[in-house]
Protein backbone atom coordinates (compact mmCIF):
# COMPACT_ATOMS: atom_id res chain seq x y z
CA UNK A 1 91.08 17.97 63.67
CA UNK A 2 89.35 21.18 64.67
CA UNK A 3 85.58 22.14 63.11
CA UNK A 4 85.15 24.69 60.09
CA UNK A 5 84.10 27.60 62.09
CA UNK A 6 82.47 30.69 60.17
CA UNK A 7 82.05 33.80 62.89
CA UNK A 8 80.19 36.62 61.70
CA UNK A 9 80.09 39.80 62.93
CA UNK A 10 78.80 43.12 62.36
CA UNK A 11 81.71 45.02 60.89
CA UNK A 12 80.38 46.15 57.67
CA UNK A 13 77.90 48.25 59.10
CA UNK A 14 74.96 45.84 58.01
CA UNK A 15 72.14 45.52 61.14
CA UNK A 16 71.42 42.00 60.45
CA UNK A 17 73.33 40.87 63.73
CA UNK A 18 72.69 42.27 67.33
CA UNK A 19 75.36 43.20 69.50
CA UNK A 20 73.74 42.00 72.47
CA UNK A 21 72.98 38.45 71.22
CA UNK A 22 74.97 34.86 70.23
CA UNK A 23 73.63 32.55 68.16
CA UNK A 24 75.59 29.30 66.82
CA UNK A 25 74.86 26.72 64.18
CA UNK A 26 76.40 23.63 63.69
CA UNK A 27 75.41 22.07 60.52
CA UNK A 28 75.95 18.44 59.76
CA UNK A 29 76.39 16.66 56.54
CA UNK A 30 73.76 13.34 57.42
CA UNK A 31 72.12 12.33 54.12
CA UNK A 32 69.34 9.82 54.47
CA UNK A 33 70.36 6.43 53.30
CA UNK A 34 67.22 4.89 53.80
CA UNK A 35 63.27 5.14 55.87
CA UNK A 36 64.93 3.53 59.14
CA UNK A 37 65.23 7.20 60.80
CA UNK A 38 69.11 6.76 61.84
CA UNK A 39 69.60 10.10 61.06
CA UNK A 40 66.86 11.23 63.50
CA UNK A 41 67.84 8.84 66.42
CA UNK A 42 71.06 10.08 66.30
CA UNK A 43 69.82 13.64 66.61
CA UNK A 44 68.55 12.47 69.49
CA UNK A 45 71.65 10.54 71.38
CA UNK A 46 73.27 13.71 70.65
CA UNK A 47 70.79 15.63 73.37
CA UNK A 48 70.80 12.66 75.58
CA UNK A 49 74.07 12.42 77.15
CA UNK A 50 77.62 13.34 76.42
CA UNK A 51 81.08 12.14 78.35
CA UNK A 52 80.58 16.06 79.96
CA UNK A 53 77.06 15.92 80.33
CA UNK A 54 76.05 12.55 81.83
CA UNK A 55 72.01 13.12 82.68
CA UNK A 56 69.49 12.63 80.68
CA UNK A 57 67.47 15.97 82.13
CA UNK A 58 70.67 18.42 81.50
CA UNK A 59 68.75 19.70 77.95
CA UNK A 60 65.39 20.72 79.91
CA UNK A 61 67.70 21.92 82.63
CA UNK A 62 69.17 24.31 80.43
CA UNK A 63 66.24 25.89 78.98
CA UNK A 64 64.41 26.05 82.37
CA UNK A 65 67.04 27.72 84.62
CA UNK A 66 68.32 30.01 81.69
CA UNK A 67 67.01 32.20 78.40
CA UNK A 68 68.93 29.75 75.73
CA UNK A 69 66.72 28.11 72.86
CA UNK A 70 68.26 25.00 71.74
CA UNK A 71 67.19 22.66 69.21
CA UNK A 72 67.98 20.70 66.24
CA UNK A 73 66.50 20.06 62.50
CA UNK A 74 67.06 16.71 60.52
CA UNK A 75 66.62 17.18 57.13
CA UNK A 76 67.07 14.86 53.86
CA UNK A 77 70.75 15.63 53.51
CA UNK A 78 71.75 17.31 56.91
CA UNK A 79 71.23 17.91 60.27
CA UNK A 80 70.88 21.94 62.18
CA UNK A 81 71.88 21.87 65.80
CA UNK A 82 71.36 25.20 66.93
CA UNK A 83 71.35 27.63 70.17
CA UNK A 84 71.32 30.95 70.83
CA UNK A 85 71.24 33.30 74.20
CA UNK A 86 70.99 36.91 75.34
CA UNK A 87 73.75 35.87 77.82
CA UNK A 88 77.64 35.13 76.52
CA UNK A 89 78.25 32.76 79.38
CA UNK A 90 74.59 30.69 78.59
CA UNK A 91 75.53 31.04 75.20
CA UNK A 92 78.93 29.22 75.29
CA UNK A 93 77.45 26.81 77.60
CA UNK A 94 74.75 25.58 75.26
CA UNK A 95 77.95 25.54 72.40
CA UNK A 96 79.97 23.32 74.70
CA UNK A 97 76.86 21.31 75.41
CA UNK A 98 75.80 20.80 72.01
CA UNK A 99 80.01 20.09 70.51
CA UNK A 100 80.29 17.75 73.58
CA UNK A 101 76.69 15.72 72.22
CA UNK A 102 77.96 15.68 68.58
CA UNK A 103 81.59 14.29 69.38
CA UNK A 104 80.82 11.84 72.35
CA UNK A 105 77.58 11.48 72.89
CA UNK A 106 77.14 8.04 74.89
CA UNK A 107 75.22 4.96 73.00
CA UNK A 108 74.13 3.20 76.23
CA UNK A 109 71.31 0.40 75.81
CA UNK A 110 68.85 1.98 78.31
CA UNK A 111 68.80 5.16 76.83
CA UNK A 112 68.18 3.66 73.40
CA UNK A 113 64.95 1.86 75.13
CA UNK A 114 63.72 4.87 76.05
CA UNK A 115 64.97 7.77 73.25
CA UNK A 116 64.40 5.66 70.53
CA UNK A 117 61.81 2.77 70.88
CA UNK A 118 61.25 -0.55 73.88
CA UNK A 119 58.45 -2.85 73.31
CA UNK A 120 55.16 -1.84 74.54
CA UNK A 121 54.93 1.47 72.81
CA UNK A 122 57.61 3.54 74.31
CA UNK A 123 60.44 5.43 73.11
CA UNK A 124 60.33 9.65 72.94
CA UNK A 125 61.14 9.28 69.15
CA UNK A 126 58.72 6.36 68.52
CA UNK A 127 55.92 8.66 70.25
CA UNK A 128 57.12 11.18 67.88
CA UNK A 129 56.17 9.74 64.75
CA UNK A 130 53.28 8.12 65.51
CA UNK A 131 51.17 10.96 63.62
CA UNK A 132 53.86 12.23 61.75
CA UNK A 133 53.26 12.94 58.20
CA UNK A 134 55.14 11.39 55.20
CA UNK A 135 57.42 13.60 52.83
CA UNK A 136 56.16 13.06 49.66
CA UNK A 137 59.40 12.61 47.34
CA UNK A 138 62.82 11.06 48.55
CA UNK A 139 63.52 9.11 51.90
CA UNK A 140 61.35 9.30 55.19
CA UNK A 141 65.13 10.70 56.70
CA UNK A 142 62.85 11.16 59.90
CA UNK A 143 61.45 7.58 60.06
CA UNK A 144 58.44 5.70 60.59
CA UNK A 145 56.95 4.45 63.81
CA UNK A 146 57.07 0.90 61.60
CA UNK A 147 60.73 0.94 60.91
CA UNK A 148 61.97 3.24 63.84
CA UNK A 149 61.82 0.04 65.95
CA UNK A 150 63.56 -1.87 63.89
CA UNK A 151 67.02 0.55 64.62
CA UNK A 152 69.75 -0.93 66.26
CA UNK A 153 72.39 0.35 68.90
CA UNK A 154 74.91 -0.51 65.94
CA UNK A 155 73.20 0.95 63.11
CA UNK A 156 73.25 4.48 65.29
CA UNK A 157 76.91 3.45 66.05
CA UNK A 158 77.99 2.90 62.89
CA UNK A 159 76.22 6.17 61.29
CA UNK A 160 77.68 8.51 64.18
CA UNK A 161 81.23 7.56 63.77
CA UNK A 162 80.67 7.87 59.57
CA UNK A 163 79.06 11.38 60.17
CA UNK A 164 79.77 13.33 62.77
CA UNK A 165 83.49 14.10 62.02
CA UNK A 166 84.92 17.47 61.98
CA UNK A 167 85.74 17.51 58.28
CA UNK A 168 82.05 16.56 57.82
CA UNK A 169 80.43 20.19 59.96
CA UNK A 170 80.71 23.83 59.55
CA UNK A 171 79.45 25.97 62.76
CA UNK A 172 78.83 29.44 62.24
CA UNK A 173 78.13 31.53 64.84
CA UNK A 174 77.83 35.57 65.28
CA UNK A 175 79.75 37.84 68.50
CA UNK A 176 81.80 34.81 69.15
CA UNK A 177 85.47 34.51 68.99
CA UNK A 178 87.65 31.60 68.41
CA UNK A 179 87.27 28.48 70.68
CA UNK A 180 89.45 26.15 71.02
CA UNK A 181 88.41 22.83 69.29
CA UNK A 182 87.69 25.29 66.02
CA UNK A 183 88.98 26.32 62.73
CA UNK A 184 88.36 30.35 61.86
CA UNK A 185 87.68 30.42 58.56
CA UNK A 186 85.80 33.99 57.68
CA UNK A 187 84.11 36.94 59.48
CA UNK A 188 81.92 39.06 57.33
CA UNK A 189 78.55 37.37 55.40
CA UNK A 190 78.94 37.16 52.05
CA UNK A 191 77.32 39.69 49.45
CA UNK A 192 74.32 37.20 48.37
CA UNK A 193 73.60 36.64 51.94
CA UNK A 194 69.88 36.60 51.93
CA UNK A 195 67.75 35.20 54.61
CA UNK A 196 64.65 34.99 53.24
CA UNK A 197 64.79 31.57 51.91
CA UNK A 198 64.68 30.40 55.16
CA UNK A 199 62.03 28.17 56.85
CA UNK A 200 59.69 29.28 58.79
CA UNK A 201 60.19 27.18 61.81
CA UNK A 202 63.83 28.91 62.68
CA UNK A 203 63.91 32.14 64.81
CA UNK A 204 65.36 35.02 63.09
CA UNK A 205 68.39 35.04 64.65
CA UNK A 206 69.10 31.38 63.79
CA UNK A 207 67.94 31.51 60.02
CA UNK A 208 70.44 34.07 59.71
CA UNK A 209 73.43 31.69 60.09
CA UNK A 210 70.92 29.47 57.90
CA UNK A 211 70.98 31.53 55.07
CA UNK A 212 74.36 32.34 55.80
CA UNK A 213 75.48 28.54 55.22
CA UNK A 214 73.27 28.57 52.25
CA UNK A 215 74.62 30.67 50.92
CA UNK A 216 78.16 29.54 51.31
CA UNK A 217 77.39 26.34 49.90
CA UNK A 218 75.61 27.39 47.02
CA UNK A 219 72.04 25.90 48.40
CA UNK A 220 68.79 26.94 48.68
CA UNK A 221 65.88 26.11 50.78
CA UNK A 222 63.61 23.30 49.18
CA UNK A 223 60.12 22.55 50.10
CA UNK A 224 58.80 19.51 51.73
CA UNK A 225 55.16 18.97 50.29
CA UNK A 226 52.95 16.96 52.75
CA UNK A 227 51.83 13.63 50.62
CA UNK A 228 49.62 12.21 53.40
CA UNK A 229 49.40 11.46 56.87
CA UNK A 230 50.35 7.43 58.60
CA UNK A 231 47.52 5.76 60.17
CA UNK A 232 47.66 5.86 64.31
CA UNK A 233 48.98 3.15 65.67
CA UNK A 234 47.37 2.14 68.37
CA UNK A 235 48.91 0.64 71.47
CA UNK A 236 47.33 -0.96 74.47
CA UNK A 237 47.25 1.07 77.31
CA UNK A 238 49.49 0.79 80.17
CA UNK A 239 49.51 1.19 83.85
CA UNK A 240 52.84 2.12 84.33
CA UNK A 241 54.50 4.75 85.24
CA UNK A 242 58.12 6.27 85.12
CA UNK A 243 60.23 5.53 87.89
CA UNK A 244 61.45 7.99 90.35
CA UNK A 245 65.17 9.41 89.68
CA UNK A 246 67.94 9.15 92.28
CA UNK A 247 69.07 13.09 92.73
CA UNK A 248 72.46 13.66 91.91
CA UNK A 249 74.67 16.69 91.55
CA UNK A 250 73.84 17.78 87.94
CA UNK A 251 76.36 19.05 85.97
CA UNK A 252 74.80 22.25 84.04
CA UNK A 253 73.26 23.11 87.67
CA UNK A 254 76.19 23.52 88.80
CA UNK A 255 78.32 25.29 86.18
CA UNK A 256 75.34 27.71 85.77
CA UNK A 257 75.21 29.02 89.84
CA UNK A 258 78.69 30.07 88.71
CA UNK A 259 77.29 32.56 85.89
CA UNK A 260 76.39 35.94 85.91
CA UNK A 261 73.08 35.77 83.79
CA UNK A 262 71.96 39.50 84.06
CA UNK A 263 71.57 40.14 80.79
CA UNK A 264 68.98 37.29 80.54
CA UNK A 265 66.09 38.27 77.87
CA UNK A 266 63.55 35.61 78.79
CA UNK A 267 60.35 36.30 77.11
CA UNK A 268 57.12 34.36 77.49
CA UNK A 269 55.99 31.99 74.66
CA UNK A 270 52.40 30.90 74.24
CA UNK A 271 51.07 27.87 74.94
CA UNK A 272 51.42 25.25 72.01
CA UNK A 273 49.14 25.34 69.78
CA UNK A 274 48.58 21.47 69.88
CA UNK A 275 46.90 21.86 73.53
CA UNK A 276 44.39 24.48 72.51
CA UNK A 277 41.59 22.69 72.58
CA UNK A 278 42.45 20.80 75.88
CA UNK A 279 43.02 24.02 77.53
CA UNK A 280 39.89 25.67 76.62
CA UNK A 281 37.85 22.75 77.62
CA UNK A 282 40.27 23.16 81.38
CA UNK A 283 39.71 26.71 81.22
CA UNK A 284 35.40 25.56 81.00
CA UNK A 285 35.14 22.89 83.49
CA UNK A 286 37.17 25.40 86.05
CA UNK A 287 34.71 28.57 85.44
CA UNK A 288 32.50 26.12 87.30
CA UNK A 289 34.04 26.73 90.36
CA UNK A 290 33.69 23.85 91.97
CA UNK A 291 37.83 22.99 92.28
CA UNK A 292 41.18 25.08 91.54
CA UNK A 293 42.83 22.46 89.60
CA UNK A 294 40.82 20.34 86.41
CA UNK A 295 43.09 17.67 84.57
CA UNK A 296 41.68 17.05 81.17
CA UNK A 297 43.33 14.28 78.53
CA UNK A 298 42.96 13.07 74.91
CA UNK A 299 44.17 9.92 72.88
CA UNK A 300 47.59 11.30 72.97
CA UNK A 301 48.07 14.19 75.47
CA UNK A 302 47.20 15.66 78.73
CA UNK A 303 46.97 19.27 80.15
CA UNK A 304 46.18 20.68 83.95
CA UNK A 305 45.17 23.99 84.97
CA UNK A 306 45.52 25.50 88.46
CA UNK A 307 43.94 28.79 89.29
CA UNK A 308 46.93 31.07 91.00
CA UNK A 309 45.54 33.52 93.13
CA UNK A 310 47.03 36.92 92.32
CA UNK A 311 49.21 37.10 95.61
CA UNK A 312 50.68 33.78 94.19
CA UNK A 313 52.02 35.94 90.97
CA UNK A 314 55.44 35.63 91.69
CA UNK A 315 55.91 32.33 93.40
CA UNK A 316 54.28 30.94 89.82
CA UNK A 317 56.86 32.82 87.42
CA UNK A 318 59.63 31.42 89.90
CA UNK A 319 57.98 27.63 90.16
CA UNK A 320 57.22 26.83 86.53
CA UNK A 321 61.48 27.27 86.22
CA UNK A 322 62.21 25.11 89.36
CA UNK A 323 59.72 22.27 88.15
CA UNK A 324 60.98 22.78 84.83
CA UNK A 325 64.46 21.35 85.98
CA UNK A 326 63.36 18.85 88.53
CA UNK A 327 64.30 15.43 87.10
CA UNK A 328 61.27 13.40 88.74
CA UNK A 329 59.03 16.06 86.58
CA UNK A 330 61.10 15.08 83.64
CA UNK A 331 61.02 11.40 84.16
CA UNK A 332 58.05 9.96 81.98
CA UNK A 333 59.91 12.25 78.93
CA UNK A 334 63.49 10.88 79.98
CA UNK A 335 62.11 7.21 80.36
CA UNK A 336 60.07 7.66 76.80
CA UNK A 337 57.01 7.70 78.08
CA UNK A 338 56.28 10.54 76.11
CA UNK A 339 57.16 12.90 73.59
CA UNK A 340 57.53 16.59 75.54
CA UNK A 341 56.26 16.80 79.28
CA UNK A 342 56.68 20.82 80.46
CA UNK A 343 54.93 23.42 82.98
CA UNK A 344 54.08 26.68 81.59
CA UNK A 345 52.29 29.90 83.79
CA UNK A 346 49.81 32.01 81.76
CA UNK A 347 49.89 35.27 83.67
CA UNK A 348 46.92 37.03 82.03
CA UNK A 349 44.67 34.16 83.00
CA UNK A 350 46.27 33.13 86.30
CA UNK A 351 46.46 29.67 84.51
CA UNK A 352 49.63 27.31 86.04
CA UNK A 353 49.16 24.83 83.62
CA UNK A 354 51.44 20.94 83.02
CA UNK A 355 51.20 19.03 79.96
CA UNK A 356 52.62 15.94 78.22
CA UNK A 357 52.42 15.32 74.39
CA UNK A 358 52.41 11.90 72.53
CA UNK A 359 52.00 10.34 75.63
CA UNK A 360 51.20 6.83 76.09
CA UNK A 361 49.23 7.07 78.94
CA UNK A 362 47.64 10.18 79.34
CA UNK A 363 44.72 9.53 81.27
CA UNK A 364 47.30 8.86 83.99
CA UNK A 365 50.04 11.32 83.83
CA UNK A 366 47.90 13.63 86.28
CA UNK A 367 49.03 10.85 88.66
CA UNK A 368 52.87 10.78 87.97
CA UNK A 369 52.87 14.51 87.90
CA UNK A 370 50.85 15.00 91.47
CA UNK A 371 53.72 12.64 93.17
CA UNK A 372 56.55 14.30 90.92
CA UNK A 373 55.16 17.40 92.56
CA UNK A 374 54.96 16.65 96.06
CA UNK A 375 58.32 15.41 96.01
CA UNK A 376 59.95 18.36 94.70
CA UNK A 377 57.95 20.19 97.23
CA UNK A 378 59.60 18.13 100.07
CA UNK A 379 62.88 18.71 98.23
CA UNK A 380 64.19 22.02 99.82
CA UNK A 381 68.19 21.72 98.81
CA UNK A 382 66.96 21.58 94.79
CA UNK A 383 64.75 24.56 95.23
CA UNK A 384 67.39 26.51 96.85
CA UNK A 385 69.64 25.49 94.56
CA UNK A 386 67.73 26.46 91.20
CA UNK A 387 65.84 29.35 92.78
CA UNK A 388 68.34 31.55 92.13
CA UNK A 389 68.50 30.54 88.80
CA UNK A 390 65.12 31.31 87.86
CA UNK A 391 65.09 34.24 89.62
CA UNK A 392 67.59 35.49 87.37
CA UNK A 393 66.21 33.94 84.44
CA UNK A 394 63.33 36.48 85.14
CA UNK A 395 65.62 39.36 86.03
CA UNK A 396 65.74 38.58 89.31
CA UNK A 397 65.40 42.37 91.35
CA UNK A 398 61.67 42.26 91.43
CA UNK A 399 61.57 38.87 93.20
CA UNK A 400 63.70 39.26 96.16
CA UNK A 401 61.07 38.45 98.52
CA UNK A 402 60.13 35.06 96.97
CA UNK A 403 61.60 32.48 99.74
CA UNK A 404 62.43 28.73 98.71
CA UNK A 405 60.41 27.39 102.08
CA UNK A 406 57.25 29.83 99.68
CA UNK A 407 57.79 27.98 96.39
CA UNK A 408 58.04 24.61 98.05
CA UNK A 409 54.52 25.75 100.06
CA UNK A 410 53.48 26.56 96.62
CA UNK A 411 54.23 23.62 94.32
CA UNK A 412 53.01 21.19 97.23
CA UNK A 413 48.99 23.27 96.66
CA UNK A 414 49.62 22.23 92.84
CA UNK A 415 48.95 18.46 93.62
């Protein structure tokens, strides 16, 4: 049975869609049966791994190395899994990657350790919801960090094969034709189409399709009022750290040296706002002077800073890509250590800076991050590979000069 497919495109005249960008939204009927989470942890197998897509890393792989924003939204009654892309080929990637999650994603026992919860604290959705905050009417359809534990490889089973059936999503995208595991059904938005009843946390382009389903269905968006915030559960603190990964030929690595990504729109995003404070107090203790890199770390995240010098521009636009895709960087998020480990390179303040969130040991992570560092740096096949890539990703005709032996000089001075 092929999907409900909605494709939308600009033949009325309207402006609401640009020619030069795809967007796609699948949109999955998962109401929330009870406060376990199941809907949320299957959210989550559906990133993991796939029958096509086999590692772990091949989600952070895609957003480093390319310009495509993917994500995903549980909700009380349904689930948004959404991408979009300045680039056709990226763009049809990230569909096939996310149709490939939602139809045979792989429930394997380790991965459930470390996605959803192991003993000890760990688990990326458990680290999740530790400071979550409750919904005040209706099911928790995220979870708790109480009951999240208490999920089994079955229950996740048994609500994947109920749910995520054809009959049971619509996808709607916009400048995309037919594929071939779906069902055209329309082309134009309807008359009420009205995206302003959209939340707030979706980029314009994907509250469009948003308020295009909405409207289809008849819905509207409801609010979520915050009733009041769990306690912190405290774990003890542990010593160790994520294990190395085995390199292996990745799959989206490989399928994306085959694409032509010129038309990649990459722009810069700020830093999250949850590491503000952690970066300004970084930002003080290196205005001392005494040392180019300062590692600073709270109850539940860490942040470093590294001071580029301004003939290390370019090498830093290109590196924060390459370590953005190395899987030894990724490891302590793949292994649920943490909730969100990532590199980002603030070019007005010559900041290079790391950071983990939710982590469960973040007065170590500097460690696991120096030695995921210096082994990337050693690594000189995987930064040829990917440098490309990011060079693209960046437009690619200013950086000609920037060698792979360069970056791997320059990500072995980050540790």
């Amino acid at each position: 049975m092929k999907i409900e497919h909605h494709q939308l495109f600009d033949d009325t005249g309207t402006k609401w869609v640009s020619k030069k960008e795809y967007s796609g939204l699948f949109v999955v009927k998962t109401p929330a049966l009870d406060d376990s989470g199941v809907s949320h942890g299957v959210e989550h197998f559906v990133f993991r791994c796939s029958a096509q897509f086999p590692q772990p890393e091949s989600l952070f792989q895609l957003t480093a190395l390319t310009d495509l924003t993917i994500n995903a939204s549980t909700q009380h009654d349904l689930t948004y899994y959404h991408c979009h892309s300045s680039c056709q080929q990226t763009f049809l990637l990230g569909l096939h990657y996310l149709w490939c999650g939602l139809t045979q994603p792989q429930f394997l026992t380790p991965d459930f350790r470390q996605e959803i919860y192991a003993e000890g604290g760990y688990g990326v959705i458990y680290r999740e919801l530790l400071t979550q905050p409750s919904i005040a009417q209706g099911y928790q359809y995220g979870g708790t960090a109480a009951l999240i534990s208490q999920l089994t490889m079955a229950d996740l089973r048994h609500y994947h094969q109920r749910y995520y059936r054809a009959d049971n999503m619509v996808l709607v995208t916009n400048n995309t034709q037919s594929l071939p595991w779906s069902r055209s059904v329309t082309t134009n938005p309807p008359r009420d189409f009205n995206s302003s009843s959209v939340h707030g946390k979706f980029s314009s382009q994907i509250g469009h399709l948003i308020a295009y389903y909405q409207g289809l269905v008849g819905g509207t968006k409801q609010e979520l009022r915050v009733e009041k915030i769990e306690p912190l559960i405290v774990t003890q603190a542990l010593t160790n750290q994520p294990k190395a990964l085995d390199y292996t030929p990745n799959t989206v690595i490989q399928q994306l040296e085959q694409f032509d990504m010129s038309s990649s729109d990459y722009t810069e995003r700020p830093l999250p706002k949850l590491f503000g404070q952690l970066f300004i107090l970084a930002e003080q203790q290196l205005s001392s002077g005494r040392s180019p890199m300062v590692a600073v770390f709270d109850n539940h995240h860490f942040l470093s800073v590294n001071r580029v010098a301004v003939a290390e521009h370019e090498l830093a636009m290109v590196a924060r890509f390459i370590i953005g895709a190395a899987p030894n960087f990724l490891a302590p998020r793949v292994q649920g250590h943490c909730y969100a480990i990532a590199v980002q390179y603030i070019a007005s303040g010559q900041s290079f800076v790391c950071y983990s969130a939710f982590d469960i040991t973040p007065h170590l992570r500097a460690l696991s991050v120096k030695s995921a560092l210096q082994s990337l740096a050693q690594d000189l096949p995987f930064i040829e590979q990917t440098l490309g890539l990011a060079k693209a990703k960046l437009g690619g005709s200013l950086l000609t000069s920037v060698s792979a032996t360069a970056v791997a000089k320059f990500i072995a001075s980050l540790g």
